[in-house]
N, C-alpha and C. Protein backbone atom coordinates (compact mmCIF):
# COMPACT_ATOMS: atom_id res chain seq x y z
N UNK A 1 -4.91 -7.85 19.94
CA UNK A 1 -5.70 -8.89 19.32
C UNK A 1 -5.40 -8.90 17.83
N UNK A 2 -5.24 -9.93 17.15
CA UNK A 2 -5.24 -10.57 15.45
C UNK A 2 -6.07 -10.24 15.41
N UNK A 3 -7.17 -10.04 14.08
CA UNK A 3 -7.90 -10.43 13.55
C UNK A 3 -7.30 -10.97 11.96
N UNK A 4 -8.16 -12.18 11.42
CA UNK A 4 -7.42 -12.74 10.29
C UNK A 4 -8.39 -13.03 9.52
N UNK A 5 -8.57 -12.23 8.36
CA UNK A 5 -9.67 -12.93 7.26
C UNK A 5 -9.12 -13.44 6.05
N UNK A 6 -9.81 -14.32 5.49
CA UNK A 6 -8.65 -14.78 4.68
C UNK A 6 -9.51 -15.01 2.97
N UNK A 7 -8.73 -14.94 1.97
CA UNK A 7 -10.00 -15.27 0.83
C UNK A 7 -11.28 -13.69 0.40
N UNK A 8 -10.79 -12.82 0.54
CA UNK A 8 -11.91 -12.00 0.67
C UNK A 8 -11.45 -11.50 -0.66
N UNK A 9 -12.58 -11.11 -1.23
CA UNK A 9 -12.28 -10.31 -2.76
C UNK A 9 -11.77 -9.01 -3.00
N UNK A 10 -10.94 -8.51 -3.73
CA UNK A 10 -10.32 -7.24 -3.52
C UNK A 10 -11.51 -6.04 -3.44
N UNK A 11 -12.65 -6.05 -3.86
CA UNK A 11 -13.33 -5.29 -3.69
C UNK A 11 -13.95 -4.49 -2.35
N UNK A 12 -13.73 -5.90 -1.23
CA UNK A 12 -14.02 -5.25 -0.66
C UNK A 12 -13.25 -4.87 1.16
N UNK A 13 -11.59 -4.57 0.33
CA UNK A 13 -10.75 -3.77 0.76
C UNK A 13 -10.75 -2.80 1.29
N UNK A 14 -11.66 -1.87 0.81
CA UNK A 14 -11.26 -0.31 0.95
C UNK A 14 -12.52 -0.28 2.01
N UNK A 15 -13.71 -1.54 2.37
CA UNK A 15 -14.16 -1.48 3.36
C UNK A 15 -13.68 -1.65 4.48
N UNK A 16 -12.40 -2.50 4.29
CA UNK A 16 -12.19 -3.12 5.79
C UNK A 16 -10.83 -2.24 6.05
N UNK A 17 -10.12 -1.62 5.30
CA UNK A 17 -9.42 -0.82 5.37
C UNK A 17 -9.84 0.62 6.51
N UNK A 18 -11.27 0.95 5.70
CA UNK A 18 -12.04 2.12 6.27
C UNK A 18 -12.31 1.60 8.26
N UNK A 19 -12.66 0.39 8.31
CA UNK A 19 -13.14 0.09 8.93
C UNK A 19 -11.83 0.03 10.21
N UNK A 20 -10.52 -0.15 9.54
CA UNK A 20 -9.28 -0.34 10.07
C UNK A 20 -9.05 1.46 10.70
N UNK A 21 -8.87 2.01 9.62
CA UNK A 21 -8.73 3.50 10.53
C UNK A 21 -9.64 3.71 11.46
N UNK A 22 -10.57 3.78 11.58
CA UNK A 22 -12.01 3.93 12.10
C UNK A 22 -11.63 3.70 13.87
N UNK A 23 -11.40 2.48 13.99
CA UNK A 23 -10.67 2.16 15.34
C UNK A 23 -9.04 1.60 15.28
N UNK A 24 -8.21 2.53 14.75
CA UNK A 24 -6.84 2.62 15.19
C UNK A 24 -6.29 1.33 14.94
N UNK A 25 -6.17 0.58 14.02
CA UNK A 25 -5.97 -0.88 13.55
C UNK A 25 -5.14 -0.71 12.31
N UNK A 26 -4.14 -1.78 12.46
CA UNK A 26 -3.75 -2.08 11.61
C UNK A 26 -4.06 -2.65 10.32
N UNK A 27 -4.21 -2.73 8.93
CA UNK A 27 -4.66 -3.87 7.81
C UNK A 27 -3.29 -4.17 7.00
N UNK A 28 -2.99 -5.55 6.85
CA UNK A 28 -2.07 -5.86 6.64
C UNK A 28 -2.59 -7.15 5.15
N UNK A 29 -2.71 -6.74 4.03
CA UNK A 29 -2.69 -7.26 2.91
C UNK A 29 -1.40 -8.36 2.07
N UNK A 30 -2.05 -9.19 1.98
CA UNK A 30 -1.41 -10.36 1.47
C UNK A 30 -2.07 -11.01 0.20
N UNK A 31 -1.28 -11.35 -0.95
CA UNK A 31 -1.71 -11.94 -1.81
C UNK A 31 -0.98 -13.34 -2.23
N UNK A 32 -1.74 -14.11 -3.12
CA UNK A 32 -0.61 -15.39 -2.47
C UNK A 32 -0.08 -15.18 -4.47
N UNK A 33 0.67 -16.34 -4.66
CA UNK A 33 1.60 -16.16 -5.62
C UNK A 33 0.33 -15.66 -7.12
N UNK A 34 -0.49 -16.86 -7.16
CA UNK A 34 -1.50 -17.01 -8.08
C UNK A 34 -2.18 -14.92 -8.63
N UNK A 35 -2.33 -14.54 -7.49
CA UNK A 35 -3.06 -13.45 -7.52
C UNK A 35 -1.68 -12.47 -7.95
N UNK A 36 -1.33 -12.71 -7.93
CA UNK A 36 0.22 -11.75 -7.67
C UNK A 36 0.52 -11.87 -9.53
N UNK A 37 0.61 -13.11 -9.68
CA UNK A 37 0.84 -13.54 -11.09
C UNK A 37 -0.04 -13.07 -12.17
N UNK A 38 -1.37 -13.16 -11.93
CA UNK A 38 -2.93 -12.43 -12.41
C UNK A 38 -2.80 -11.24 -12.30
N UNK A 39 -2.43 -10.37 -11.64
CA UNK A 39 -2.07 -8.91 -11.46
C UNK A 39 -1.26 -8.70 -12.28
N UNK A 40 -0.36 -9.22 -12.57
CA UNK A 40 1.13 -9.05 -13.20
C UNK A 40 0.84 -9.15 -14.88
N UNK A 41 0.24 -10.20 -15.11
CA UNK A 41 -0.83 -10.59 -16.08
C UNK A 41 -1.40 -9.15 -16.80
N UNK A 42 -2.23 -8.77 -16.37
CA UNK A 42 -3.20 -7.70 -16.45
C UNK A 42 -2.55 -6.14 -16.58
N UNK A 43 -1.71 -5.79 -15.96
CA UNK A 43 -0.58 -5.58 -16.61
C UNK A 43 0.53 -4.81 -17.53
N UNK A 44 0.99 -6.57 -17.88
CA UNK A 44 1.74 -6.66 -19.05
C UNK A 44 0.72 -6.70 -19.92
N UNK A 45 -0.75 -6.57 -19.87
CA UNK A 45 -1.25 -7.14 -21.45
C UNK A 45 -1.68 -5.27 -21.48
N UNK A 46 -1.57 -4.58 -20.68
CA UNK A 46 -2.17 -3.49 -20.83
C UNK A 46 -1.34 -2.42 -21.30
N UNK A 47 0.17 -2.69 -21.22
CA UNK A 47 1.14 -1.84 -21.08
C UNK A 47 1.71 -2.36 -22.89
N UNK A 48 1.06 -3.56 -23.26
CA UNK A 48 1.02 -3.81 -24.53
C UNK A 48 0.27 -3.33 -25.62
N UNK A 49 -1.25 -2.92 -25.47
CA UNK A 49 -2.09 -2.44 -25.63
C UNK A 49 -1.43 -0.97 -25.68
N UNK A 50 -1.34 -0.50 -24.94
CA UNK A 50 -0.70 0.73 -24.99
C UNK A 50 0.31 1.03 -25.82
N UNK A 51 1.14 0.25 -25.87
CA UNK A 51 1.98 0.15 -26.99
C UNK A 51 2.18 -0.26 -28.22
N UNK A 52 1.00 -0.67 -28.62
CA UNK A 52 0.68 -1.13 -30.10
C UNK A 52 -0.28 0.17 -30.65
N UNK A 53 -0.91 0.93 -29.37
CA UNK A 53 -1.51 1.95 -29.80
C UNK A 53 -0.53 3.38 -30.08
N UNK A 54 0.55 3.23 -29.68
CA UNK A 54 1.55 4.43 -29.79
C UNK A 54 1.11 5.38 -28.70
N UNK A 55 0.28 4.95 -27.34
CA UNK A 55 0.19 6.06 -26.66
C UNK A 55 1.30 5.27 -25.10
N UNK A 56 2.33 4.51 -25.55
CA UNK A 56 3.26 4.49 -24.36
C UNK A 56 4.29 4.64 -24.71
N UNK A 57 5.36 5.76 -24.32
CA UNK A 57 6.52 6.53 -24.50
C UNK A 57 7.47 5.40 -24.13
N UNK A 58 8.64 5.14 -25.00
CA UNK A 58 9.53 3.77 -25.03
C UNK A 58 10.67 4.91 -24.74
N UNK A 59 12.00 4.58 -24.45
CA UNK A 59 13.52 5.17 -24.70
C UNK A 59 14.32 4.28 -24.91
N UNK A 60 15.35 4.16 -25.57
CA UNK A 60 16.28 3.52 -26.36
C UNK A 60 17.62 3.64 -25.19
N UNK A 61 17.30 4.35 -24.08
CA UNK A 61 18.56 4.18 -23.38
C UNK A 61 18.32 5.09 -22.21
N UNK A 62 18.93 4.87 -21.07
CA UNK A 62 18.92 5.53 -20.02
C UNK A 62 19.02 7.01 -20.20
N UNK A 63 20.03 7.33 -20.64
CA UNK A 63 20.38 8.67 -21.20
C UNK A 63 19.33 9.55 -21.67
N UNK A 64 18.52 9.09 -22.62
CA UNK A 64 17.13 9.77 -22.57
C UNK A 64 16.26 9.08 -22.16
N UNK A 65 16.16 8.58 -21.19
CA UNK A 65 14.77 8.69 -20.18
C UNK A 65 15.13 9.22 -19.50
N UNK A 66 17.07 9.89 -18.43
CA UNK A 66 17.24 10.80 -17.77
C UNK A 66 16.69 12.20 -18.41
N UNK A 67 17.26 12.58 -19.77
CA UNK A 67 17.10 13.98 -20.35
C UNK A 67 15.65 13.91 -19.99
N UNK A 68 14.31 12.83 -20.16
CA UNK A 68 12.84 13.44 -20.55
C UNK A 68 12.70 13.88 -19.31
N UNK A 69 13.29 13.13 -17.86
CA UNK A 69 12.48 13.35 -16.44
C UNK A 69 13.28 14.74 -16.95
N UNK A 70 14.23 14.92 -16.80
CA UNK A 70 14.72 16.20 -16.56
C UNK A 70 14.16 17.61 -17.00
């Protein structure tokens, strides 16, 4: 059997998720472009924020962002 809800607010995910393990079910999440874009949004403005504050680590080249993982 489908079940298909559609429009539901992200909040309350981690209910129907719960509710998905619970009886052996699948949950299969979809967002349409708009939400996807708003996410993406939210973000880039945060990862900016972060970086005007000097607490997000930049590298000038592959080479050292290999050396830092390393």
């Amino acid at each position: 059997m489908t079940l298909t809800i559609m429009n539901v607010d992200e909040e309350f995910l981690p209910a129907f998720k719960a509710l998905a393990k619970g009886v052996k079910a699948k949950v299969l999440v979809e967002k349409n472009k708009e939400e996807l874009i708003k996410e993406l949004e939210k973000e880039s403005q945060k990862c900016d924020e972060l970086y005007k504050k000097g607490k997000l680590k930049t590298f000038k080249s592959m080479q050292e962002l290999r050396a830092d993982l390393a």
